[in-house]
C-alpha atoms as a PDB file:
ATOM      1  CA  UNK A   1      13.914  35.628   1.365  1.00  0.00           C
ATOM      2  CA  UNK A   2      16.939  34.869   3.397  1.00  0.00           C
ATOM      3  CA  UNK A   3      20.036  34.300   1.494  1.00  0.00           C
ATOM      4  CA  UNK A   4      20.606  30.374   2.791  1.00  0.00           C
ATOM      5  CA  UNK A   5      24.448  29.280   2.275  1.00  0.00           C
ATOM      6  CA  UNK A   6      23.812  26.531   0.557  1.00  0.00           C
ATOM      7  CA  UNK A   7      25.193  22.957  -0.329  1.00  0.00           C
ATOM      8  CA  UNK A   8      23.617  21.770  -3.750  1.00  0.00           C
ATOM      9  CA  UNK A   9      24.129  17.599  -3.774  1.00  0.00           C
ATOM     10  CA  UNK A  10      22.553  16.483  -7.686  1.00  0.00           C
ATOM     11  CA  UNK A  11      24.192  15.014 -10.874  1.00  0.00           C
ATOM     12  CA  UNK A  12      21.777  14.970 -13.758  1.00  0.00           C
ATOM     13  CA  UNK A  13      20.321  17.325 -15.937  1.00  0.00           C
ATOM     14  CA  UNK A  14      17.140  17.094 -14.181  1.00  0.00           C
ATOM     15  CA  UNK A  15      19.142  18.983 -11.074  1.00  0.00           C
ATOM     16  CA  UNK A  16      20.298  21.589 -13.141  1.00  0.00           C
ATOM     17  CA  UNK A  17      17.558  24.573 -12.717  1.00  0.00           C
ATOM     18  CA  UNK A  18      17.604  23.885  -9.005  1.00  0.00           C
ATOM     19  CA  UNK A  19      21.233  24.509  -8.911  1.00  0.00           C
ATOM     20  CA  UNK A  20      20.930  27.698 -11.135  1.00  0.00           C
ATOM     21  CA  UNK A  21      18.056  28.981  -9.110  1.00  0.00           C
ATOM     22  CA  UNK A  22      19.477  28.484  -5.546  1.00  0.00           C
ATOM     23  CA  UNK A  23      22.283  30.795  -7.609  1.00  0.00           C
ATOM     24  CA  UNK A  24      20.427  33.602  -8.258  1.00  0.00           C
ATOM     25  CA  UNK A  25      18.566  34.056  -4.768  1.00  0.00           C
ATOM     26  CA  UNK A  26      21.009  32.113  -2.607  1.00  0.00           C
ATOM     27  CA  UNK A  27      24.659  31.729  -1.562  1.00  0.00           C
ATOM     28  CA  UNK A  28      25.694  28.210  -3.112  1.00  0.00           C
ATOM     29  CA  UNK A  29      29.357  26.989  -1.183  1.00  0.00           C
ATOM     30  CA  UNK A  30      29.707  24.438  -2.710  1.00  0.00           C
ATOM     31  CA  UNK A  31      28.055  21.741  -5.270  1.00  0.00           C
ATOM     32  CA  UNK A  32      28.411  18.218  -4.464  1.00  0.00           C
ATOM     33  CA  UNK A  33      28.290  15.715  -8.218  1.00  0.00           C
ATOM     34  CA  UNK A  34      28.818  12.172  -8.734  1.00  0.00           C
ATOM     35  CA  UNK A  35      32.572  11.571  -9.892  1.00  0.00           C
ATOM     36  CA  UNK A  36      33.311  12.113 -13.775  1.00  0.00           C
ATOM     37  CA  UNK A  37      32.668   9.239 -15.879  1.00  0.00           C
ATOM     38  CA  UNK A  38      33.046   7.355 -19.169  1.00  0.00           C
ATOM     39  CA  UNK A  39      30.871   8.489 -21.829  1.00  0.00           C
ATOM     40  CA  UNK A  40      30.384   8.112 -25.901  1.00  0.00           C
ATOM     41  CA  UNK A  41      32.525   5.241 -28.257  1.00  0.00           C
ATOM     42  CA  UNK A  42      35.573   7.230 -27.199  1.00  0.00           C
ATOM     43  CA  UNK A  43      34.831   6.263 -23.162  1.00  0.00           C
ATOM     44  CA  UNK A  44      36.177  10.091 -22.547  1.00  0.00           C
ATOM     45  CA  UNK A  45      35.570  10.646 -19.176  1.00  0.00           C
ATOM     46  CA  UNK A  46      32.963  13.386 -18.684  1.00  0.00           C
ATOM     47  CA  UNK A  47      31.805  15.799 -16.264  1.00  0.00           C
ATOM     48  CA  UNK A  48      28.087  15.442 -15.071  1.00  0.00           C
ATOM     49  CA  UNK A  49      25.346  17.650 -16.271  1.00  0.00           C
ATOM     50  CA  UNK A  50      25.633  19.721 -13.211  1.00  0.00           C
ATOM     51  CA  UNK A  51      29.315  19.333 -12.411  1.00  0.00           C
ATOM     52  CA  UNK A  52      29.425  21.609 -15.787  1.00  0.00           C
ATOM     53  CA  UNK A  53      26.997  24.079 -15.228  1.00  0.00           C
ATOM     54  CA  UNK A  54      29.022  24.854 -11.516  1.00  0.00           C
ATOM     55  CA  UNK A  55      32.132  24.867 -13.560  1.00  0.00           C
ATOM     56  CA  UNK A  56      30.974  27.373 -16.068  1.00  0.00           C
ATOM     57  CA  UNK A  57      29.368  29.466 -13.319  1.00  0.00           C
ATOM     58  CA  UNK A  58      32.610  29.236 -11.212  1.00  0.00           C
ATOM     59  CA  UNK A  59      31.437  27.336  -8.099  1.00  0.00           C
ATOM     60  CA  UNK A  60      33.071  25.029  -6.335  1.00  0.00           C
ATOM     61  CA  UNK A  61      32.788  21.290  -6.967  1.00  0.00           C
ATOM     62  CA  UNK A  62      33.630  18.349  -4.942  1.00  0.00           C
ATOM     63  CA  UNK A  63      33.180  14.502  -6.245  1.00  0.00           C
ATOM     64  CA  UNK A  64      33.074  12.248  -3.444  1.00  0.00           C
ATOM     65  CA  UNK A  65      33.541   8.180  -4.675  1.00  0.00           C
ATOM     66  CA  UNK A  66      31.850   8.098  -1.370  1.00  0.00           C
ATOM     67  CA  UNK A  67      29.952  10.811   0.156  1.00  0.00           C
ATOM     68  CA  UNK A  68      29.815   9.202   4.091  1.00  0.00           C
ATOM     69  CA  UNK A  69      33.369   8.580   4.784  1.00  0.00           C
ATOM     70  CA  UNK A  70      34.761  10.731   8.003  1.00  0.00           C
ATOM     71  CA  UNK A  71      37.311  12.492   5.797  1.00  0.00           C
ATOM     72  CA  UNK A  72      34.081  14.019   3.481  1.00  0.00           C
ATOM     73  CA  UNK A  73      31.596  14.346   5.993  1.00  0.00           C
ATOM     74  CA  UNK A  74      34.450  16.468   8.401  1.00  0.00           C
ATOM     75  CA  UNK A  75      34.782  18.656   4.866  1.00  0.00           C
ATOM     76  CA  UNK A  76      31.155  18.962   4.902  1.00  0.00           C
ATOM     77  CA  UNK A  77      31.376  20.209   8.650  1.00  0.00           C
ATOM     78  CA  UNK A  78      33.971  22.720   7.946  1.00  0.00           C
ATOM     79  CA  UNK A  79      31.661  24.351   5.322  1.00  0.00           C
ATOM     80  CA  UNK A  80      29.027  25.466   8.345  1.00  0.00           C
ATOM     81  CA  UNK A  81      26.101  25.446   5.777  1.00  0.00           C
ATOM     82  CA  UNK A  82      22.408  26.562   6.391  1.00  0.00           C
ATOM     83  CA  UNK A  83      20.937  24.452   4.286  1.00  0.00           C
ATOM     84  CA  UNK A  84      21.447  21.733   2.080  1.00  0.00           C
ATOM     85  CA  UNK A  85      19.872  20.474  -1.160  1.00  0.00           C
ATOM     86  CA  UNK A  86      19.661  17.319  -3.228  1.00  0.00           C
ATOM     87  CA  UNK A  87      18.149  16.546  -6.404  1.00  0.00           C
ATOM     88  CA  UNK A  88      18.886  12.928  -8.117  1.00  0.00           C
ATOM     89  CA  UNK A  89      21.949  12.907  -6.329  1.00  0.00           C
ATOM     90  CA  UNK A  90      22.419   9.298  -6.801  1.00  0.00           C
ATOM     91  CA  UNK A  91      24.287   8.372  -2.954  1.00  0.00           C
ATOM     92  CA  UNK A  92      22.474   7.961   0.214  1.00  0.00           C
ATOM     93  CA  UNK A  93      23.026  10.203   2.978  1.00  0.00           C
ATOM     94  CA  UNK A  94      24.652   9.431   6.442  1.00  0.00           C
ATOM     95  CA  UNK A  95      22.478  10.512   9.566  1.00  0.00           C
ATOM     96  CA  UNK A  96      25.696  12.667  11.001  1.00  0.00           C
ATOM     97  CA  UNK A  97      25.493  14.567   7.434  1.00  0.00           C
ATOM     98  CA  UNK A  98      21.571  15.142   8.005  1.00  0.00           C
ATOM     99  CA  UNK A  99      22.263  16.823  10.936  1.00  0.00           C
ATOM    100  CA  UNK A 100      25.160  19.144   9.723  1.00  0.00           C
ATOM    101  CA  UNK A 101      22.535  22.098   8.245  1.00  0.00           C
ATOM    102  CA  UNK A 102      20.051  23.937  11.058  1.00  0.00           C
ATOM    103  CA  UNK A 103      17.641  24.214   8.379  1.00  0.00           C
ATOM    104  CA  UNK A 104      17.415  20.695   7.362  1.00  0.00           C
ATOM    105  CA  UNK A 105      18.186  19.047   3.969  1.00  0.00           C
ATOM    106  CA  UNK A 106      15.570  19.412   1.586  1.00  0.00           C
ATOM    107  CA  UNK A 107      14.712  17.227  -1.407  1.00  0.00           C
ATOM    108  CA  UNK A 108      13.390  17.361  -4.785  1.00  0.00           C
ATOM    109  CA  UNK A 109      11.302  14.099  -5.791  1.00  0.00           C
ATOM    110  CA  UNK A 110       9.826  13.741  -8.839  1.00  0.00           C
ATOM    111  CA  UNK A 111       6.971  12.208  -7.838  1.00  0.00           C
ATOM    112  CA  UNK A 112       3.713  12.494  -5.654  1.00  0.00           C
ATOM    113  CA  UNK A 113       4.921  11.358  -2.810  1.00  0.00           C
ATOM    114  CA  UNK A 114       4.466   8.436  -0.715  1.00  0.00           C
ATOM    115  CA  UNK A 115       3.733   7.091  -4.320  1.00  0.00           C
ATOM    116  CA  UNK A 116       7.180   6.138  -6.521  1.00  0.00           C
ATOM    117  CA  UNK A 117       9.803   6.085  -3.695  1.00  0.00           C
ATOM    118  CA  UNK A 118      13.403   5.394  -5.405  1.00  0.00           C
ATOM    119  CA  UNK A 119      15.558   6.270  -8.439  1.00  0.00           C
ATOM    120  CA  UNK A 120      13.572   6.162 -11.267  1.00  0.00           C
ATOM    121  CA  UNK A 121      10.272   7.486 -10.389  1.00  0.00           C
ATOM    122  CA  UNK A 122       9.555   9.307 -13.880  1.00  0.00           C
ATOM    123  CA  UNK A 123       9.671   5.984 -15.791  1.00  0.00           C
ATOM    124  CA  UNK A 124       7.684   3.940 -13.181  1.00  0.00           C
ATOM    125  CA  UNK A 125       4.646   6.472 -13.442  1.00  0.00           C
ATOM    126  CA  UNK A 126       4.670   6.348 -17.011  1.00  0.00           C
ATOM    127  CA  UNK A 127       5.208   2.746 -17.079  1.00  0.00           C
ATOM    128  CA  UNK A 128       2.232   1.650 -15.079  1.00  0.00           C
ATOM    129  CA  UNK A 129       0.287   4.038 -16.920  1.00  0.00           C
ATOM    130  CA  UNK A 130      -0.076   6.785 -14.449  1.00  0.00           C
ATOM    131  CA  UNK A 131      -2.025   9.781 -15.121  1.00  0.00           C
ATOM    132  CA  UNK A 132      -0.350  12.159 -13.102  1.00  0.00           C
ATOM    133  CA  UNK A 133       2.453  12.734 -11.517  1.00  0.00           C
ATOM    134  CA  UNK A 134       4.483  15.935  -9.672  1.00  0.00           C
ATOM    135  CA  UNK A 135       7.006  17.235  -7.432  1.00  0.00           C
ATOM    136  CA  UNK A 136       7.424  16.741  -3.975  1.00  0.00           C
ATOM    137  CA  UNK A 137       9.845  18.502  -1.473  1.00  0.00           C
ATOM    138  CA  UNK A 138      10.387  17.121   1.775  1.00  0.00           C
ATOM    139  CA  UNK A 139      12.688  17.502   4.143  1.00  0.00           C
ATOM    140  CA  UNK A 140      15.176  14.152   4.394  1.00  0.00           C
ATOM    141  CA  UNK A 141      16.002  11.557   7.094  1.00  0.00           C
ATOM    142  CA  UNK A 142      17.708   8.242   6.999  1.00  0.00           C
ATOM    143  CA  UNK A 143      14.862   6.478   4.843  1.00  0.00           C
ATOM    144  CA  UNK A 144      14.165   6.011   1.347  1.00  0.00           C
ATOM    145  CA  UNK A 145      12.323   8.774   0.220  1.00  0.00           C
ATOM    146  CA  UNK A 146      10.496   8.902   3.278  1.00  0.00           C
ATOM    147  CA  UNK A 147      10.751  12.308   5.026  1.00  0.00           C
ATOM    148  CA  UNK A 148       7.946  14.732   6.054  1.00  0.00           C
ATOM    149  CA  UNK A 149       6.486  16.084   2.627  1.00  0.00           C
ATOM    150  CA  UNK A 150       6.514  20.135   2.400  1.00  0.00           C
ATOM    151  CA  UNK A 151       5.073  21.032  -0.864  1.00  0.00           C
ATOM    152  CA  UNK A 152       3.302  19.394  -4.044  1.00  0.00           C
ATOM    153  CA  UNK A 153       2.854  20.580  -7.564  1.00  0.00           C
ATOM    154  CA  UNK A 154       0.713  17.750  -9.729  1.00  0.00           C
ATOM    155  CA  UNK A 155       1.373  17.169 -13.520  1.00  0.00           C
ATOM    156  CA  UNK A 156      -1.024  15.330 -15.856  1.00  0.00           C
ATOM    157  CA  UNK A 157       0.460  12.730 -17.767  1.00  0.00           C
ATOM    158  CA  UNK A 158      -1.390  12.370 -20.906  1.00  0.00           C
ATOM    159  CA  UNK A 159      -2.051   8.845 -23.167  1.00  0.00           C
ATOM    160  CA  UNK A 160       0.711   9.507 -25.518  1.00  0.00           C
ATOM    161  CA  UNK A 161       2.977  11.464 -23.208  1.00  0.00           C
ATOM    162  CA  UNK A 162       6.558  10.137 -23.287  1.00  0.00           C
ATOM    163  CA  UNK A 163       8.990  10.063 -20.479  1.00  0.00           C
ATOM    164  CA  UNK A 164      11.256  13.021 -22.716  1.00  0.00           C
ATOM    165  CA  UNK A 165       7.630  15.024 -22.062  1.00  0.00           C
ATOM    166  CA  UNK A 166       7.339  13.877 -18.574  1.00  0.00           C
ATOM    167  CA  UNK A 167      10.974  14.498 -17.236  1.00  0.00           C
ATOM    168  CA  UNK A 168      10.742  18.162 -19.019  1.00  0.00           C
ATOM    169  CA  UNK A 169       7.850  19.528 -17.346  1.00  0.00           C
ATOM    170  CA  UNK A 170       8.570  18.316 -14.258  1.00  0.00           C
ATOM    171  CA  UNK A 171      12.662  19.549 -14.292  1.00  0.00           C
ATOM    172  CA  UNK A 172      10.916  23.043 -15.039  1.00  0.00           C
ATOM    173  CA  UNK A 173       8.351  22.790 -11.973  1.00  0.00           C
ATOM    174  CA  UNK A 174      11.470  21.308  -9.813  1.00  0.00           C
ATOM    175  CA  UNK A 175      12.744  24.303  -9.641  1.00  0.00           C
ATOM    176  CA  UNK A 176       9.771  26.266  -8.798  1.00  0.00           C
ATOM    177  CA  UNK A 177       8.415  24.188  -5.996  1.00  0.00           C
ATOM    178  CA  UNK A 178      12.013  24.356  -4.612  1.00  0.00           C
ATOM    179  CA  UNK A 179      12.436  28.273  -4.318  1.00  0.00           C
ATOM    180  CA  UNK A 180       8.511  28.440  -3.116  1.00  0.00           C
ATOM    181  CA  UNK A 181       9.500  25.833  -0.466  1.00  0.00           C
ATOM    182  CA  UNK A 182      12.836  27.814   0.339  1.00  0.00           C
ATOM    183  CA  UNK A 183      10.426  31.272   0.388  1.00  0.00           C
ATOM    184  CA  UNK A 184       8.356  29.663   3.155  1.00  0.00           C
ATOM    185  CA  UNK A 185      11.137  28.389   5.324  1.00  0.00           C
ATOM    186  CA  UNK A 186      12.344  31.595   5.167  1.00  0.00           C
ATOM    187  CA  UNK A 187       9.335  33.318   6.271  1.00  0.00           C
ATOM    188  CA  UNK A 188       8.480  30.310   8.944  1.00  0.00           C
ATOM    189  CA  UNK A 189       5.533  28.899   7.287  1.00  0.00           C
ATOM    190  CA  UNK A 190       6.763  26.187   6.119  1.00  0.00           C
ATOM    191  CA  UNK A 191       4.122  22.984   6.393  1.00  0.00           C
ATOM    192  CA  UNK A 192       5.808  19.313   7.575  1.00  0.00           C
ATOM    193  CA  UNK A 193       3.310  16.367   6.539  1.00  0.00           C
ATOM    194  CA  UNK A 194       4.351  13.164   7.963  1.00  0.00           C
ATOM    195  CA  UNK A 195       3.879  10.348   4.984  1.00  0.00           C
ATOM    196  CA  UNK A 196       0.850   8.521   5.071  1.00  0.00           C
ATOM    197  CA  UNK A 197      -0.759   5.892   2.840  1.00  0.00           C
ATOM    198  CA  UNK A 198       0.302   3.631  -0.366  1.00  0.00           C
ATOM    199  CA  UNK A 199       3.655   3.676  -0.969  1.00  0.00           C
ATOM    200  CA  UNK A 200       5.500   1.931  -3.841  1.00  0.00           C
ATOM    201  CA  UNK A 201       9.088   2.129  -5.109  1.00  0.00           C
ATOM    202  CA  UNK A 202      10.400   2.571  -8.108  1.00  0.00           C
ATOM    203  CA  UNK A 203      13.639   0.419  -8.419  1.00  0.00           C
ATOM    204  CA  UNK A 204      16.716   1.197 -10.871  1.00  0.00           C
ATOM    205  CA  UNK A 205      16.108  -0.099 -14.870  1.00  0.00           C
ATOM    206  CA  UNK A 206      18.012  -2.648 -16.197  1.00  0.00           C
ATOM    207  CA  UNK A 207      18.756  -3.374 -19.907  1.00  0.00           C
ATOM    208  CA  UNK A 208      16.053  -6.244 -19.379  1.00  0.00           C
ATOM    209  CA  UNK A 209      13.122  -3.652 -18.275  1.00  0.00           C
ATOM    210  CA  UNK A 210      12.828  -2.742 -21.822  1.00  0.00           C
ATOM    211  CA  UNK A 211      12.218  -6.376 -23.057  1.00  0.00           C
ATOM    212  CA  UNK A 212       8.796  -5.683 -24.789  1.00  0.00           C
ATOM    213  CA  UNK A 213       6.736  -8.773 -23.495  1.00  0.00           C
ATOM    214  CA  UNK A 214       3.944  -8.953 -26.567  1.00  0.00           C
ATOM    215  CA  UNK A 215       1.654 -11.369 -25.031  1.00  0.00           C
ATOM    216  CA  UNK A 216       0.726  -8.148 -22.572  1.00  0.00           C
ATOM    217  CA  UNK A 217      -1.948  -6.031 -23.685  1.00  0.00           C
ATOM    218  CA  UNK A 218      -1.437  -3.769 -26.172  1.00  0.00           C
ATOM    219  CA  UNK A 219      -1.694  -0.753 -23.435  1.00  0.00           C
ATOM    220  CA  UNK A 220       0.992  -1.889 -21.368  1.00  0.00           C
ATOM    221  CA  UNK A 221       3.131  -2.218 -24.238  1.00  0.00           C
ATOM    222  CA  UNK A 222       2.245   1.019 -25.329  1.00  0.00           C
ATOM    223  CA  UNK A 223       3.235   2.441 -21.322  1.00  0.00           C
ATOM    224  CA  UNK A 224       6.817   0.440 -21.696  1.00  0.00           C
ATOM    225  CA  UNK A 225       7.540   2.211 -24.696  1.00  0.00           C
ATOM    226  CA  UNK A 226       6.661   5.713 -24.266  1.00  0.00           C
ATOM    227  CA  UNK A 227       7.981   5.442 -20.407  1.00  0.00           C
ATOM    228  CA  UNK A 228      11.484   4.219 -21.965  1.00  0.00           C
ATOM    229  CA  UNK A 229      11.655   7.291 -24.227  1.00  0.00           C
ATOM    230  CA  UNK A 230      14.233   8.555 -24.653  1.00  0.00           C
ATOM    231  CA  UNK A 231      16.385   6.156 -22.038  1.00  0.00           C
ATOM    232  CA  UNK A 232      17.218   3.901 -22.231  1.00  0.00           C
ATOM    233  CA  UNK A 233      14.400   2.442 -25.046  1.00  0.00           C
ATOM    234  CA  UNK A 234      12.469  -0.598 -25.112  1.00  0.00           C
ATOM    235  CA  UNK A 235      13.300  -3.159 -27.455  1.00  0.00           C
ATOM    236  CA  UNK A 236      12.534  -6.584 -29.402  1.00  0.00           C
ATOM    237  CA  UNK A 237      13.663  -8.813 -31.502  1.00  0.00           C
ATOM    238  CA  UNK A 238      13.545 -10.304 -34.751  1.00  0.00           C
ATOM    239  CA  UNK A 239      15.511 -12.602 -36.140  1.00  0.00           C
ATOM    240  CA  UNK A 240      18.189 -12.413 -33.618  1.00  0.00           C
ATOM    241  CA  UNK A 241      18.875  -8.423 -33.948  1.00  0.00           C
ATOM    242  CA  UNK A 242      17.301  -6.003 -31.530  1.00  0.00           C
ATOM    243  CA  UNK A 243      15.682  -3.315 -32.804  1.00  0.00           C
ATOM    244  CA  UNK A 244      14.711  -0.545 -29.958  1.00  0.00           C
ATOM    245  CA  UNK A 245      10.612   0.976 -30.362  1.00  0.00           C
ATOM    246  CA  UNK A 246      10.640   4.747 -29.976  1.00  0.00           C
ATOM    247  CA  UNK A 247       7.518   5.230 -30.372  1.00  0.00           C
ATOM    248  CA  UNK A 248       3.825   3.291 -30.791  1.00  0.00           C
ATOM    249  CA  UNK A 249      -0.048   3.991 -31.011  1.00  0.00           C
ATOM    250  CA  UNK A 250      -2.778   1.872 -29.568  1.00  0.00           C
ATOM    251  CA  UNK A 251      -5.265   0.643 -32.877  1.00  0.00           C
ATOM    252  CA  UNK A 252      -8.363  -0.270 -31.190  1.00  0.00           C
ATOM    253  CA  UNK A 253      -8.193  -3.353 -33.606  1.00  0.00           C
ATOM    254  CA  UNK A 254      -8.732  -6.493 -31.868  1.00  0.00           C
ATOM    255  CA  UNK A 255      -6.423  -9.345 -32.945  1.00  0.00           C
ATOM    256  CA  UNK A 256      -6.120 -12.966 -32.477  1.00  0.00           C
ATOM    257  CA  UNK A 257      -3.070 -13.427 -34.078  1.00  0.00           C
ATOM    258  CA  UNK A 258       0.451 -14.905 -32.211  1.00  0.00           C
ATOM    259  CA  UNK A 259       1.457 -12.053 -29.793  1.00  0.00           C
ATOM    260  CA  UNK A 260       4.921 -10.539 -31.472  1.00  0.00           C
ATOM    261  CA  UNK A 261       3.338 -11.174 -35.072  1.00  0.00           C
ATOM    262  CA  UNK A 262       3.875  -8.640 -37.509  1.00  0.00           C
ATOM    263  CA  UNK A 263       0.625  -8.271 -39.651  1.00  0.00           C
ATOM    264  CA  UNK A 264       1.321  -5.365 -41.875  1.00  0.00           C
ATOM    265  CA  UNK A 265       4.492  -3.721 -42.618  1.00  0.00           C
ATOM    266  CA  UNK A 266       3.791  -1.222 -45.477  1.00  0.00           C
ATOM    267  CA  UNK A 267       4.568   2.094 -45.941  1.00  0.00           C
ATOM    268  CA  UNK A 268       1.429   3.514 -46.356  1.00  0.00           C
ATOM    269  CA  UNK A 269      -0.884   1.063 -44.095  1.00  0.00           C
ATOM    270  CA  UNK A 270       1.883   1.209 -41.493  1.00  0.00           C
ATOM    271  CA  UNK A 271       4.116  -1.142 -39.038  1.00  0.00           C
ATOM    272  CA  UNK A 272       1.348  -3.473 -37.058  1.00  0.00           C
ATOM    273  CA  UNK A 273       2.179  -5.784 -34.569  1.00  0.00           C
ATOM    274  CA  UNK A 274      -0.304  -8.492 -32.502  1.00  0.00           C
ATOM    275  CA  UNK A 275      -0.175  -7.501 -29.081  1.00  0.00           C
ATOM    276  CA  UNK A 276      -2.001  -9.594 -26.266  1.00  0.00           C
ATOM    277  CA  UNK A 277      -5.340  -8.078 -26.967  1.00  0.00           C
ATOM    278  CA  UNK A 278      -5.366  -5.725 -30.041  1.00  0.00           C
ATOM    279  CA  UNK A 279      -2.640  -4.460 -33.016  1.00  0.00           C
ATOM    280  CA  UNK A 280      -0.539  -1.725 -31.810  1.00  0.00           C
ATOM    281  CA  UNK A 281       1.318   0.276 -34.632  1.00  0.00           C
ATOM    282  CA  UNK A 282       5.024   1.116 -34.517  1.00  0.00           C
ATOM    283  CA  UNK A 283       5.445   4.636 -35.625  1.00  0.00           C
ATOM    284  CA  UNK A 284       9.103   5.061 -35.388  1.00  0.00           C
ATOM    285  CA  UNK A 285      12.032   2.372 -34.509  1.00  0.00           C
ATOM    286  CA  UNK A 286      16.082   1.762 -34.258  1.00  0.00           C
ATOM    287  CA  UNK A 287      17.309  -0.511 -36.312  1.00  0.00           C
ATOM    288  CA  UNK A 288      20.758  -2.421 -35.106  1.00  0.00           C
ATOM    289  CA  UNK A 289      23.588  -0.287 -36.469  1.00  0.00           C
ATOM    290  CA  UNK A 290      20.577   2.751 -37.847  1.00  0.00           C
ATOM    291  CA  UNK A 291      19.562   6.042 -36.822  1.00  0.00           C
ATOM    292  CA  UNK A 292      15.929   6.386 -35.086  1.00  0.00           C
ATOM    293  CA  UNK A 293      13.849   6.828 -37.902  1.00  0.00           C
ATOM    294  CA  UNK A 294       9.527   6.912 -38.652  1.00  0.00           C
ATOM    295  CA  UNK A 295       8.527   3.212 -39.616  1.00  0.00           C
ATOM    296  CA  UNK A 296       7.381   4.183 -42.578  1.00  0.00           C
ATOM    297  CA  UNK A 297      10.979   5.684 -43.844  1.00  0.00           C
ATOM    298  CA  UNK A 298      12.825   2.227 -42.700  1.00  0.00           C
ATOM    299  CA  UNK A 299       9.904   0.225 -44.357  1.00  0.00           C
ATOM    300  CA  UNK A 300      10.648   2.277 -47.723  1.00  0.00           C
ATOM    301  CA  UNK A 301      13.954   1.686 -47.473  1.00  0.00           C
ATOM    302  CA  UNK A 302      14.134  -1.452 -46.187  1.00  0.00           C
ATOM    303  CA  UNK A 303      11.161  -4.045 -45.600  1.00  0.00           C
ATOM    304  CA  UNK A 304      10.397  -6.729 -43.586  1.00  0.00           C
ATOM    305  CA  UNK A 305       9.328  -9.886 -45.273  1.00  0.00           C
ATOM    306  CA  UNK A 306       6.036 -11.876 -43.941  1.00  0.00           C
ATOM    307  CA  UNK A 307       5.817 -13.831 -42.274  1.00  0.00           C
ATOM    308  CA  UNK A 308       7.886 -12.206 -39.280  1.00  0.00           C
ATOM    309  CA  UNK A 309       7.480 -11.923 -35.368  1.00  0.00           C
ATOM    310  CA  UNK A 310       9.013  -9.987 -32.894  1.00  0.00           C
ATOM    311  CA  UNK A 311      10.089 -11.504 -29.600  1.00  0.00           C
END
């Protein structure tokens, strides 16, 4: 494969075994990360998952506020590289800095595209109760997400399969589909597909995208939480305090209770709650100011009085 001079533009840890494989069979010049920022009850500022991996490896780093001003995109120009590539970069790309590699800029979705356009495609597909999702490269122009497609690689997302699962297999196959993509451009054999078909996006989270909704059926309830796992959690309340749901499991009882009513909370039969349709069990929680911890451990310790409801 020809060794590509590369600019790597990502910020997460999700962009992390694309950087560290474009280092082993390419020459990275530089790594492009979001700017340091506040982190923990201390507000220390702190580097980006893969501003720290280029550190440690001795790359170069640059952290733009702004990627497209003249100033950057002239630094970018000096740099002469082949090829760049972006992974959940998290800033949107000026046309003039498209055009700067002869080999294109190439992206790393994680998801099937057209389908789940935007920044948080992992948690969408989960969410909406997907059962599948992937990697797509493509290479990028000015749009959303919207450049010709080069390769695929499909994951099954299974019933209980949280977003934790989801966003580890498919940061291993990232990487992967990237170097088999950069194998074939190499070679020339690289594939463009224009995209064709139903689109959707998949828009930022707020805190309020976790606000469990119980009159829904106990399914989509069941998609909120496990797509919220582990960030940033969905959550409900009762009696004022939020307490974040980790983790849940559909009963298959049918209910006709007040959605949001709790109608167990025992230790041993378990943490049910009346969805829109059926009972769905909480199997571990957050309690304000507690640890994560299995229902049944926070029941032992600490109860919930009926009658209750969660809103």
């Amino acid at each position: 494969m020809k060794k590509f001079r590369v600019i790597f533009m990502g910020t997460p840890e999700f962009a992390v075994p694309c950087l560290a494989a474009l280092h082993e069979q390419c020459e990275v010049i530089g790594v492009i990360t979001q700017p340091d920022k506040p982190r923990g009850r201390g507000q220390k500022l702190m580097p980006s998952p893969v501003k720290a991996w280029a550190v440690e490896h001795e790359l170069p780093v640059y952290q733009p506020e702004k990627i497209k001003t003249e100033e950057f995109t002239a630094k970018l120009e000096e740099l002469k590289p082949d090829l760049m590539v972006v992974v959940a970069f998290g800033q949107i790309l000026s046309q003039r800095i498209l055009d700067i590699p002869p080999y294109g800029c190439i992206n790393v979705h994680a998801s099937l595209l057209p389908r789940y356009r935007g920044a948080a495609p992992m948690q969408w597909c989960v969410i909406n109760g997907e059962v599948k999702t992937g990697v797509t490269t493509m290479f990028m122009d000015a749009g959303l997400d919207t450049g010709d497609m080069l390769l695929k690689q499909e994951l099954p997302i299974g019933p209980d399969m949280t977003l934790e699962a989801v966003h580890d297999g498919l940061m291993a196959m990232g990487a992967d589909v990237l170097m088999t993509t950069l194998e074939q451009l190499s070679e020339g054999t690289l594939t463009r597909t224009p995209q064709t078909g139903e689109s959707n996006y998949a828009p930022m989270l707020t805190k309020e995208t976790g606000h469990i909704d119980w009159s829904k059926p106990a399914q989509q309830v069941h998609n909120l939480v496990r797509g919220l796992n582990s960030w940033p959690g969905a959550f409900t309340e009762l009696d004022g305090k939020k307490y974040k749901i980790w983790l849940t499991k559909k009963t298959g009882c049918k209910t006709e209770a007040v959605p949001g009513t709790v109608v167990k909370a025992d230790k041993k039969e378990g943490l049910l709650v009346a969805a829109g349709d059926e009972l769905l069990e909480i199997l571990e929680l957050q309690a304000p100011g507690k640890k994560k911890m299995r229902a049944a451990d926070y029941l032992n310790g600490h109860g919930i009085s009926l009658p209750a409801a969660f809103a």
